[in-house]
PDB file of N, CA and C in Angstrom:
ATOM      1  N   UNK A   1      69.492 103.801  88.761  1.00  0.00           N
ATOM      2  CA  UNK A   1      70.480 104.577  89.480  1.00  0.00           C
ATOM      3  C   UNK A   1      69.788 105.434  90.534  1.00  0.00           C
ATOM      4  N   UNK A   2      70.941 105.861  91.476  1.00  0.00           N
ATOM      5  CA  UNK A   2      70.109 106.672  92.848  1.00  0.00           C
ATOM      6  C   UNK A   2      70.747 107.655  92.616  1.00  0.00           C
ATOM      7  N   UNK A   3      70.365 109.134  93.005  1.00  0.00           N
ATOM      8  CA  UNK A   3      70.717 110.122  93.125  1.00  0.00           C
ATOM      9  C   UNK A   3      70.497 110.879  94.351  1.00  0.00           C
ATOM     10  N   UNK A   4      71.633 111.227  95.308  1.00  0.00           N
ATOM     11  CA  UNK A   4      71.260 111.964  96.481  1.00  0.00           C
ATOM     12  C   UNK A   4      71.830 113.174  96.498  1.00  0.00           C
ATOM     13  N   UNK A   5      71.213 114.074  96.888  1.00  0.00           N
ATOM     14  CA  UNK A   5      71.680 115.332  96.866  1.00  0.00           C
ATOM     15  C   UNK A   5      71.895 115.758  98.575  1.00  0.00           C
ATOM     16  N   UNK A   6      72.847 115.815  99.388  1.00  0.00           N
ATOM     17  CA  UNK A   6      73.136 116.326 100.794  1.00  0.00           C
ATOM     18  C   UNK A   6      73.186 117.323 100.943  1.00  0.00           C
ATOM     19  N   UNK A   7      72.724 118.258 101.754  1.00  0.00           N
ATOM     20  CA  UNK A   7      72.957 120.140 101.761  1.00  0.00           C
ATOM     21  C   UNK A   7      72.827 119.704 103.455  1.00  0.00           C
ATOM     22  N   UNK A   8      74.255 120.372 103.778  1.00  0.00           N
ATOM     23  CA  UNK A   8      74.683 120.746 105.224  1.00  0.00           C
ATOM     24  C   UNK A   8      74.625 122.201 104.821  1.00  0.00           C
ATOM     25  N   UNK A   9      74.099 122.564 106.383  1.00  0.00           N
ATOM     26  CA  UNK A   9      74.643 123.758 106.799  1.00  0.00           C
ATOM     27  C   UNK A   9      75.232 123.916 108.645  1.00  0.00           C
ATOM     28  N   UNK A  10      76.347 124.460 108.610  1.00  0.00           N
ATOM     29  CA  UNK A  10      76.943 124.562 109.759  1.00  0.00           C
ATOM     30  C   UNK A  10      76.707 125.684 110.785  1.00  0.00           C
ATOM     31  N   UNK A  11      77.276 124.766 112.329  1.00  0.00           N
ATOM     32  CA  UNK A  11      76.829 125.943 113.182  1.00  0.00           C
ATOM     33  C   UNK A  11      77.884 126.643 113.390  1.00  0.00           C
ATOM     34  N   UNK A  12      78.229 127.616 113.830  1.00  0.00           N
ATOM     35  CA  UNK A  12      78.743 128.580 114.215  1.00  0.00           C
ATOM     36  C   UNK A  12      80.106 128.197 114.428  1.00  0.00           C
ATOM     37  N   UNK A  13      80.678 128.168 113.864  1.00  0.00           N
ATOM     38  CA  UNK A  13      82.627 127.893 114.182  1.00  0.00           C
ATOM     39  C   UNK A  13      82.711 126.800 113.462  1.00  0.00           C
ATOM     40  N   UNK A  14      81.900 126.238 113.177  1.00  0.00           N
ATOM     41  CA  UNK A  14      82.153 124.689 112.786  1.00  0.00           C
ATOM     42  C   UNK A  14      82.594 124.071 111.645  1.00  0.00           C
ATOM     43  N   UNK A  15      82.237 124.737 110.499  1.00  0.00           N
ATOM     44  CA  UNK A  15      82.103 124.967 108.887  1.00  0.00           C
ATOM     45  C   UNK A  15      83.632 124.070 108.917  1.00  0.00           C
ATOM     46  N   UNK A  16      84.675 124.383 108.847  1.00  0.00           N
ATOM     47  CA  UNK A  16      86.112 123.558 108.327  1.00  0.00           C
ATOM     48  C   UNK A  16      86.098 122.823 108.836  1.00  0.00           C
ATOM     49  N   UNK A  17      85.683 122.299 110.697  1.00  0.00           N
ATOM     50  CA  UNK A  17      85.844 120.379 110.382  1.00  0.00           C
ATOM     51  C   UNK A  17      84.776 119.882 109.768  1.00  0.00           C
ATOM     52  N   UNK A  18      83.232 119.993 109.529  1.00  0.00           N
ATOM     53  CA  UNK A  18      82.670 119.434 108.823  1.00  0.00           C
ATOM     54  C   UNK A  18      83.328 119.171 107.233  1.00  0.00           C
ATOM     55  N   UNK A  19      83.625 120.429 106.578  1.00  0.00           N
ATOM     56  CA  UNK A  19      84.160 120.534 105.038  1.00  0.00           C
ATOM     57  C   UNK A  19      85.309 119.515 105.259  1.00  0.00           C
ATOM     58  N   UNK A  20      86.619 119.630 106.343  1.00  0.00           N
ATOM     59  CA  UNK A  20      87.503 118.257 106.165  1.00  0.00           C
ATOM     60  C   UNK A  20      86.955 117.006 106.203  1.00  0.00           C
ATOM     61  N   UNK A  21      86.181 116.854 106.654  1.00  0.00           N
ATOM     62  CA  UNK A  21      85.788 115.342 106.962  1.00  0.00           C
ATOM     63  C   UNK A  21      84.760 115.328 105.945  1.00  0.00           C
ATOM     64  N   UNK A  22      84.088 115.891 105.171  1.00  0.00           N
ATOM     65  CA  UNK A  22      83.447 115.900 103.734  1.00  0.00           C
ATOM     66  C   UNK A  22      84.597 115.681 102.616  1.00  0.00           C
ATOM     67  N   UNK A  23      85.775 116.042 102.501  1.00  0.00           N
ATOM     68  CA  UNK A  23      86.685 116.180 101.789  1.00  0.00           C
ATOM     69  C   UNK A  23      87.594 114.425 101.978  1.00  0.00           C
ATOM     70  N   UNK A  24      87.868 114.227 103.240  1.00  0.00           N
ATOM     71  CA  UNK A  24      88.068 113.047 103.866  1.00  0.00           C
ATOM     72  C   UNK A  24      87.074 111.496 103.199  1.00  0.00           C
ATOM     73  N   UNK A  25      85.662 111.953 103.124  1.00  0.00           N
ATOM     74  CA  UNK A  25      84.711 110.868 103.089  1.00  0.00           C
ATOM     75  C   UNK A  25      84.423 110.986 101.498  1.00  0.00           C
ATOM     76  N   UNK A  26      84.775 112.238 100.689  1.00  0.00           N
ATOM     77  CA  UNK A  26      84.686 112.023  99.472  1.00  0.00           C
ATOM     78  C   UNK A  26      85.579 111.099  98.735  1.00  0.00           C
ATOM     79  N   UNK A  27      86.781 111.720  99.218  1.00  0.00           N
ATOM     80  CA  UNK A  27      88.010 110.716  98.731  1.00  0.00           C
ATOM     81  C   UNK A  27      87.984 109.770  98.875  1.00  0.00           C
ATOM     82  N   UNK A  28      87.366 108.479  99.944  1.00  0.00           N
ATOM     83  CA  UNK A  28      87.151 107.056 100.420  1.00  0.00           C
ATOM     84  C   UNK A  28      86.135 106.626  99.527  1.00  0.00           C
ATOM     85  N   UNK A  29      85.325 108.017  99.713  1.00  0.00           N
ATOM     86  CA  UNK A  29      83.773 107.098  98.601  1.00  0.00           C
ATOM     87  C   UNK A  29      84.277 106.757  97.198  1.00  0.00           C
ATOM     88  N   UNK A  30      84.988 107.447  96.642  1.00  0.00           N
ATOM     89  CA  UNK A  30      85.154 107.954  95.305  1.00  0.00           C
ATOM     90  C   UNK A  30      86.207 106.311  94.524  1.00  0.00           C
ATOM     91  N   UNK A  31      86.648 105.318  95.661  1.00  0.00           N
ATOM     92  CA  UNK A  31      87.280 103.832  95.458  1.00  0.00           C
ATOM     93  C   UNK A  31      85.696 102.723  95.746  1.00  0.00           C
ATOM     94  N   UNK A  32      84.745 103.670  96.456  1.00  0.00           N
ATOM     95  CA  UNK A  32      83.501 102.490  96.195  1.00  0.00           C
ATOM     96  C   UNK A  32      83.059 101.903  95.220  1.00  0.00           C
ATOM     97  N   UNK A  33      82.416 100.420  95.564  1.00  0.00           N
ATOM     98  CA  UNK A  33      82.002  99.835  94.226  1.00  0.00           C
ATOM     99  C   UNK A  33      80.741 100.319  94.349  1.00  0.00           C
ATOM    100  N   UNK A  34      80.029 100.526  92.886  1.00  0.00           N
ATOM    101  CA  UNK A  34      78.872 100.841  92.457  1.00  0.00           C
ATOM    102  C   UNK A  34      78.566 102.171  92.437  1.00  0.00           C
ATOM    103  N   UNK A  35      79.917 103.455  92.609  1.00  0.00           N
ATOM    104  CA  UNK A  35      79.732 104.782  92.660  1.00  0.00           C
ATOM    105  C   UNK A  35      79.851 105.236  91.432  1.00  0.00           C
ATOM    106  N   UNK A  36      79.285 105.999  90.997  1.00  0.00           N
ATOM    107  CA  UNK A  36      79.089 106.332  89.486  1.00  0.00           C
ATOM    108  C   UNK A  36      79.571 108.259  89.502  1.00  0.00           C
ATOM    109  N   UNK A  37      79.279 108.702  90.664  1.00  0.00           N
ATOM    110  CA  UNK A  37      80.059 109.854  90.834  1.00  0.00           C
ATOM    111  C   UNK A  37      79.805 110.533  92.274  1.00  0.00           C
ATOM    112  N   UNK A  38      80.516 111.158  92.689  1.00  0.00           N
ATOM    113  CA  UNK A  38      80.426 111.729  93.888  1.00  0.00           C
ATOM    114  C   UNK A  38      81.311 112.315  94.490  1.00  0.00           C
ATOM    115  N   UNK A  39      81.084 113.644  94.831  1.00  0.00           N
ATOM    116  CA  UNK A  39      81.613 114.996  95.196  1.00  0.00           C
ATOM    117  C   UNK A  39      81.006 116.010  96.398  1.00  0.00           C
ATOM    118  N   UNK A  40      81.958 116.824  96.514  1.00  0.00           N
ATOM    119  CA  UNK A  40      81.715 118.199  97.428  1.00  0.00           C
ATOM    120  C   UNK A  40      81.560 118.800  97.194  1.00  0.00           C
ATOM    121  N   UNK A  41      80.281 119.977  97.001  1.00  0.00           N
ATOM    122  CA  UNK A  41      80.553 121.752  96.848  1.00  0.00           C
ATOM    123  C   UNK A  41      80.314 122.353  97.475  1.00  0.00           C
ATOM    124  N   UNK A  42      80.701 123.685  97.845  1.00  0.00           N
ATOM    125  CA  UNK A  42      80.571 124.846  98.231  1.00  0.00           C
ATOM    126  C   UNK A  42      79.998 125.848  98.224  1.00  0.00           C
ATOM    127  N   UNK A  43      79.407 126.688  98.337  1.00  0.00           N
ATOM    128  CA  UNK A  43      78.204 127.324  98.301  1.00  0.00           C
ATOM    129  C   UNK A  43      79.125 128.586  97.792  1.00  0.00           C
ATOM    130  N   UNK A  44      78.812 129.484  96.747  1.00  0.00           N
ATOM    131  CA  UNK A  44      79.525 130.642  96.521  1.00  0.00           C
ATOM    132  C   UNK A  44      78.773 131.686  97.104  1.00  0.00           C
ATOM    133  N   UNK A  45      77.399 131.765  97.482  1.00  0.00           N
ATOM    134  CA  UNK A  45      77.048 132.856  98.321  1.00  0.00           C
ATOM    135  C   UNK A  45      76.419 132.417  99.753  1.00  0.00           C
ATOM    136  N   UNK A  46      76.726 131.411 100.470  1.00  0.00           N
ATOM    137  CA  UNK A  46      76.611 131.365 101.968  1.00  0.00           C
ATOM    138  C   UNK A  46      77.990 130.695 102.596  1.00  0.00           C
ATOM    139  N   UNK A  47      78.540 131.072 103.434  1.00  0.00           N
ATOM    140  CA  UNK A  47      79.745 130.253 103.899  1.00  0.00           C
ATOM    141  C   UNK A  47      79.811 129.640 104.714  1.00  0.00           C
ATOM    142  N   UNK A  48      77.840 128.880 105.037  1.00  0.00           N
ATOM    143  CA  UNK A  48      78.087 128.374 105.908  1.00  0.00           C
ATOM    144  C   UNK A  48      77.565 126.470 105.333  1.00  0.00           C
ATOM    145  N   UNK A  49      77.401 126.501 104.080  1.00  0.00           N
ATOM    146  CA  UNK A  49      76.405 125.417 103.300  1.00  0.00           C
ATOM    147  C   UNK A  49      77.742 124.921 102.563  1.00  0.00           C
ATOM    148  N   UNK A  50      77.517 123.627 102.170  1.00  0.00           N
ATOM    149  CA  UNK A  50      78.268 122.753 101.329  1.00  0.00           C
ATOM    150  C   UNK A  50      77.223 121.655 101.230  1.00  0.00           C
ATOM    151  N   UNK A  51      77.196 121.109  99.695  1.00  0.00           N
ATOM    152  CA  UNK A  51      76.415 119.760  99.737  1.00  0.00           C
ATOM    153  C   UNK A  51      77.540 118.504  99.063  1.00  0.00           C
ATOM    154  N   UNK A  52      76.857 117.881  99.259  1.00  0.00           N
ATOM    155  CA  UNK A  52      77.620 116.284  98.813  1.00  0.00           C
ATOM    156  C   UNK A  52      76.111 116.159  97.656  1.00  0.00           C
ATOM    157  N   UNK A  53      76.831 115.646  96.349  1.00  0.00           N
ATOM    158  CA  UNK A  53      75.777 115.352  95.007  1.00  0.00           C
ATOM    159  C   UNK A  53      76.866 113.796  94.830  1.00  0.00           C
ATOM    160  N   UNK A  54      75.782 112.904  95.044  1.00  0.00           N
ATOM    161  CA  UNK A  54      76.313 111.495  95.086  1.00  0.00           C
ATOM    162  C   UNK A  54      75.016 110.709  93.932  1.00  0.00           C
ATOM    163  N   UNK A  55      75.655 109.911  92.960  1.00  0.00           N
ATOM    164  CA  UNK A  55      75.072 108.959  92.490  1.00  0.00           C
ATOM    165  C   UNK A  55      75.592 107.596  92.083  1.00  0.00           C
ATOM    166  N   UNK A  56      74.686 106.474  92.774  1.00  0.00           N
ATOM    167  CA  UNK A  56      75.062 105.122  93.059  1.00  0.00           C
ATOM    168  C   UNK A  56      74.203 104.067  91.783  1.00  0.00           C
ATOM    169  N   UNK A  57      75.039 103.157  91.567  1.00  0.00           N
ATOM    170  CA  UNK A  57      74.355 102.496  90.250  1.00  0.00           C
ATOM    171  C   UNK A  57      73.377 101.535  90.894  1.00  0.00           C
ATOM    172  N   UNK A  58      72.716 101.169  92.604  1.00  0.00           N
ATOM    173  CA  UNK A  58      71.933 100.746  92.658  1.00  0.00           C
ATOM    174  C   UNK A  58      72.085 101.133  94.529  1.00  0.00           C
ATOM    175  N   UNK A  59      70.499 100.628  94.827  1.00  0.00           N
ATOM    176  CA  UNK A  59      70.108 100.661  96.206  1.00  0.00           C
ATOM    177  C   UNK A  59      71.242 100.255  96.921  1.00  0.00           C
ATOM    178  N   UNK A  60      71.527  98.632  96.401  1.00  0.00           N
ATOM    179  CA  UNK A  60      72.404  98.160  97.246  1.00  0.00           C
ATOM    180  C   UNK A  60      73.839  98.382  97.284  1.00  0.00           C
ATOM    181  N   UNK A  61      74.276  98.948  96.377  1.00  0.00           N
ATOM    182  CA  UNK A  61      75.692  99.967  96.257  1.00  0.00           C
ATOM    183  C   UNK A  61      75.867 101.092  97.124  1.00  0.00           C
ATOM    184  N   UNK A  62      74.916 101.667  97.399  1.00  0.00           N
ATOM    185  CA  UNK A  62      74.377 102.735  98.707  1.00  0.00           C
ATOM    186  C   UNK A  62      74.420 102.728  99.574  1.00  0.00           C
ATOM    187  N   UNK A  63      73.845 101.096  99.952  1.00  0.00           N
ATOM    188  CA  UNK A  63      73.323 100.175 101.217  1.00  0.00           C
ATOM    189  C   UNK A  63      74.724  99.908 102.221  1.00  0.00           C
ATOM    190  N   UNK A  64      75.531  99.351 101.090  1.00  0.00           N
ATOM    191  CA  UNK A  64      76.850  98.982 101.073  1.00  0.00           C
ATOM    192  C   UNK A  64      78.290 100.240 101.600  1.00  0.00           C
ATOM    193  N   UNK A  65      77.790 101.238 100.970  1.00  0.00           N
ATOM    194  CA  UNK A  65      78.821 102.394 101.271  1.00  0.00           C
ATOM    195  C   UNK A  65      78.230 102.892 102.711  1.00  0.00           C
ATOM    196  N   UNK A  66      77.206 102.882 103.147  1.00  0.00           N
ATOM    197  CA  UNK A  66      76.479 103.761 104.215  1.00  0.00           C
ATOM    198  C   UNK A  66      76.796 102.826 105.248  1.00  0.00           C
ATOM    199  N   UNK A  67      76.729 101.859 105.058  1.00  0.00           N
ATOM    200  CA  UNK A  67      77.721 100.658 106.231  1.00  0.00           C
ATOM    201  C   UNK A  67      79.167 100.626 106.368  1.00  0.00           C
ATOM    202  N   UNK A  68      79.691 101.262 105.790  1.00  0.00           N
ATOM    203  CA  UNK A  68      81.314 100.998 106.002  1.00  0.00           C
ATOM    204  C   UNK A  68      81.646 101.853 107.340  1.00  0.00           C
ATOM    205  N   UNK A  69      82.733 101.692 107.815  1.00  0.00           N
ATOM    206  CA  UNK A  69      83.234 102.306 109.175  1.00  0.00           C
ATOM    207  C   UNK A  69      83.714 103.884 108.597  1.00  0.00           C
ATOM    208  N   UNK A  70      84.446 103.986 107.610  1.00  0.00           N
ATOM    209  CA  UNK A  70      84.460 105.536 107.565  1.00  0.00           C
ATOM    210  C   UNK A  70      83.174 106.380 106.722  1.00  0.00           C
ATOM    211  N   UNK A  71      82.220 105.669 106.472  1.00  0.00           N
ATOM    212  CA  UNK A  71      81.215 106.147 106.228  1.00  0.00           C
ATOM    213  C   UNK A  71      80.301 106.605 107.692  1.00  0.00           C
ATOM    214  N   UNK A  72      80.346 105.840 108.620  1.00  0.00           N
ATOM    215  CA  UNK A  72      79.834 105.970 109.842  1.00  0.00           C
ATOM    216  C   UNK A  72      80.322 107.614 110.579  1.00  0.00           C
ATOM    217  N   UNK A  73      81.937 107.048 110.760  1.00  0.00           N
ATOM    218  CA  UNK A  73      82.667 107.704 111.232  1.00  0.00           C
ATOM    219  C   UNK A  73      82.445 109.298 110.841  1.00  0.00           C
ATOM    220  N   UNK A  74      83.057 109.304 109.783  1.00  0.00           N
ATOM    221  CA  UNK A  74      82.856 110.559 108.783  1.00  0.00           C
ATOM    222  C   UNK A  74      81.693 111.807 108.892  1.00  0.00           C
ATOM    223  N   UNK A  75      80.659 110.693 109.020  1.00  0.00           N
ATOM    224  CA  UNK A  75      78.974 111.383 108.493  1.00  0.00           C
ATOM    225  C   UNK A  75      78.575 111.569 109.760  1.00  0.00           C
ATOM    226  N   UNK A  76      79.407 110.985 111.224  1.00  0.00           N
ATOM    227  CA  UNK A  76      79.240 111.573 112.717  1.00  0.00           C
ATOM    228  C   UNK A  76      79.387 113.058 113.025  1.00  0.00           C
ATOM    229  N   UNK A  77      81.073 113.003 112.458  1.00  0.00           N
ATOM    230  CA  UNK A  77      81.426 114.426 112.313  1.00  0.00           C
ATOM    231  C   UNK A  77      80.653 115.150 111.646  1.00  0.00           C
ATOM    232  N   UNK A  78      80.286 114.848 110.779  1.00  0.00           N
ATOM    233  CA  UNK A  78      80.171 116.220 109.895  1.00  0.00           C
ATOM    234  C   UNK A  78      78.543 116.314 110.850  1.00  0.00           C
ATOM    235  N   UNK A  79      77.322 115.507 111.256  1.00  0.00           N
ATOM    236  CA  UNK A  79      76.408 116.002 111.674  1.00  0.00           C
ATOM    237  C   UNK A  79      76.363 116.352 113.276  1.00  0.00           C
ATOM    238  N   UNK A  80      77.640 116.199 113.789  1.00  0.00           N
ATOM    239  CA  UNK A  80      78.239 116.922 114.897  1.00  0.00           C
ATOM    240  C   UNK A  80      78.121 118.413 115.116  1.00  0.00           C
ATOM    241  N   UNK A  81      78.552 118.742 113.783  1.00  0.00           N
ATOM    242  CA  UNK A  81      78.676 119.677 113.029  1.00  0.00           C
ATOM    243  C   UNK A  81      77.933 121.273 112.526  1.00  0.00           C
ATOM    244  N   UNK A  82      76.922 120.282 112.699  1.00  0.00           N
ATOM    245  CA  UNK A  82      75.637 121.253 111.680  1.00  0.00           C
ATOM    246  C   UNK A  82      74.593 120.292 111.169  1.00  0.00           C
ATOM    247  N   UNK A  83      73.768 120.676 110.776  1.00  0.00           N
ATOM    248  CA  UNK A  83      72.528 120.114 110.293  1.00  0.00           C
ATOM    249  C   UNK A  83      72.484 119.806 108.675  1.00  0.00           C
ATOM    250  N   UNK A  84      71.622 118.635 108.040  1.00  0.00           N
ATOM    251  CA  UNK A  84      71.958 117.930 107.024  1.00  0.00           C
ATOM    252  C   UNK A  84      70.520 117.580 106.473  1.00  0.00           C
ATOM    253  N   UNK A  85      70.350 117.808 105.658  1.00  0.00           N
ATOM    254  CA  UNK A  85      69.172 117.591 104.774  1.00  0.00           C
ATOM    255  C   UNK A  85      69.459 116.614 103.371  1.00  0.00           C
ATOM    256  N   UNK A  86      68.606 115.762 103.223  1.00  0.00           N
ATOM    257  CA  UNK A  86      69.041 114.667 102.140  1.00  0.00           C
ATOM    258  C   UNK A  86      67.879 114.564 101.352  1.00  0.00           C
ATOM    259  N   UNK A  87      67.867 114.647  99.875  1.00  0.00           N
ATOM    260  CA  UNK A  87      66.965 114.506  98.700  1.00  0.00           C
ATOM    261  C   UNK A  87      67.689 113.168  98.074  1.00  0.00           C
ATOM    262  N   UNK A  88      66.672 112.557  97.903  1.00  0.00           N
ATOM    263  CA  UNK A  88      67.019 110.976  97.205  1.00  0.00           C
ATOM    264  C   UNK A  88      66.046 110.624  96.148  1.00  0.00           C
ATOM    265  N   UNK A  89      66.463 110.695  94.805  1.00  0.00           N
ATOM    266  CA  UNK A  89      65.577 110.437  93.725  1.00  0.00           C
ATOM    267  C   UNK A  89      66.100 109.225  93.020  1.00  0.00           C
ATOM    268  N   UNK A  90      65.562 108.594  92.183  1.00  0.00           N
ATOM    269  CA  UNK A  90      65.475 107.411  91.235  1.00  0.00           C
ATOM    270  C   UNK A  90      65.646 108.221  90.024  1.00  0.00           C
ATOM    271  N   UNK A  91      66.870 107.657  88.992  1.00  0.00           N
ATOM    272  CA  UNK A  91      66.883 107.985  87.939  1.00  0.00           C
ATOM    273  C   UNK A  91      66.366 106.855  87.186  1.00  0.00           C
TER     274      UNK A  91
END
């Protein structure tokens, strides 16, 4: 299994369309095949951070979601947005 951990943080005004279109791309991911879980949170002490904690039952389940058109789409906006940092481990 893969485990990615996403931590956005937004620029200046920006924070609610990134979070919709995180909210938007969760809900689409969440009918993928090979998703084992995957969500949005919120940061309770910065208001400007939210991460996406995603885990896929293989590379190519990953491979597969990161190619789709609202995966594209989606992950434009949000790094339109603000800046995005990604941790990817092997369970």
């Amino acid at each position: 299994m893969i485990r990615l951990n996403c931590f956005f943080q937004a620029k200046k005004g920006k924070y609610n369309e990134a979070l919709e279109a995180a909210i938007l791309l969760t809900a689409k991911t969440q009918k993928h095949e090979g998703m084992v879980s995957y969500d949005v949170f919120e940061s309770a002490t910065r208001k400007d951070i939210f991460m996406f904690c995603e885990t896929w039952e293989s590379e190519e389940a990953l491979e597969k979601h990161s190619a789709t058109p609202e995966f594209k789409e989606l992950v434009g906006v949000i790094q339109s947005c603000g800046d995005m940092k990604i941790e990817k481990m092997q369970l």
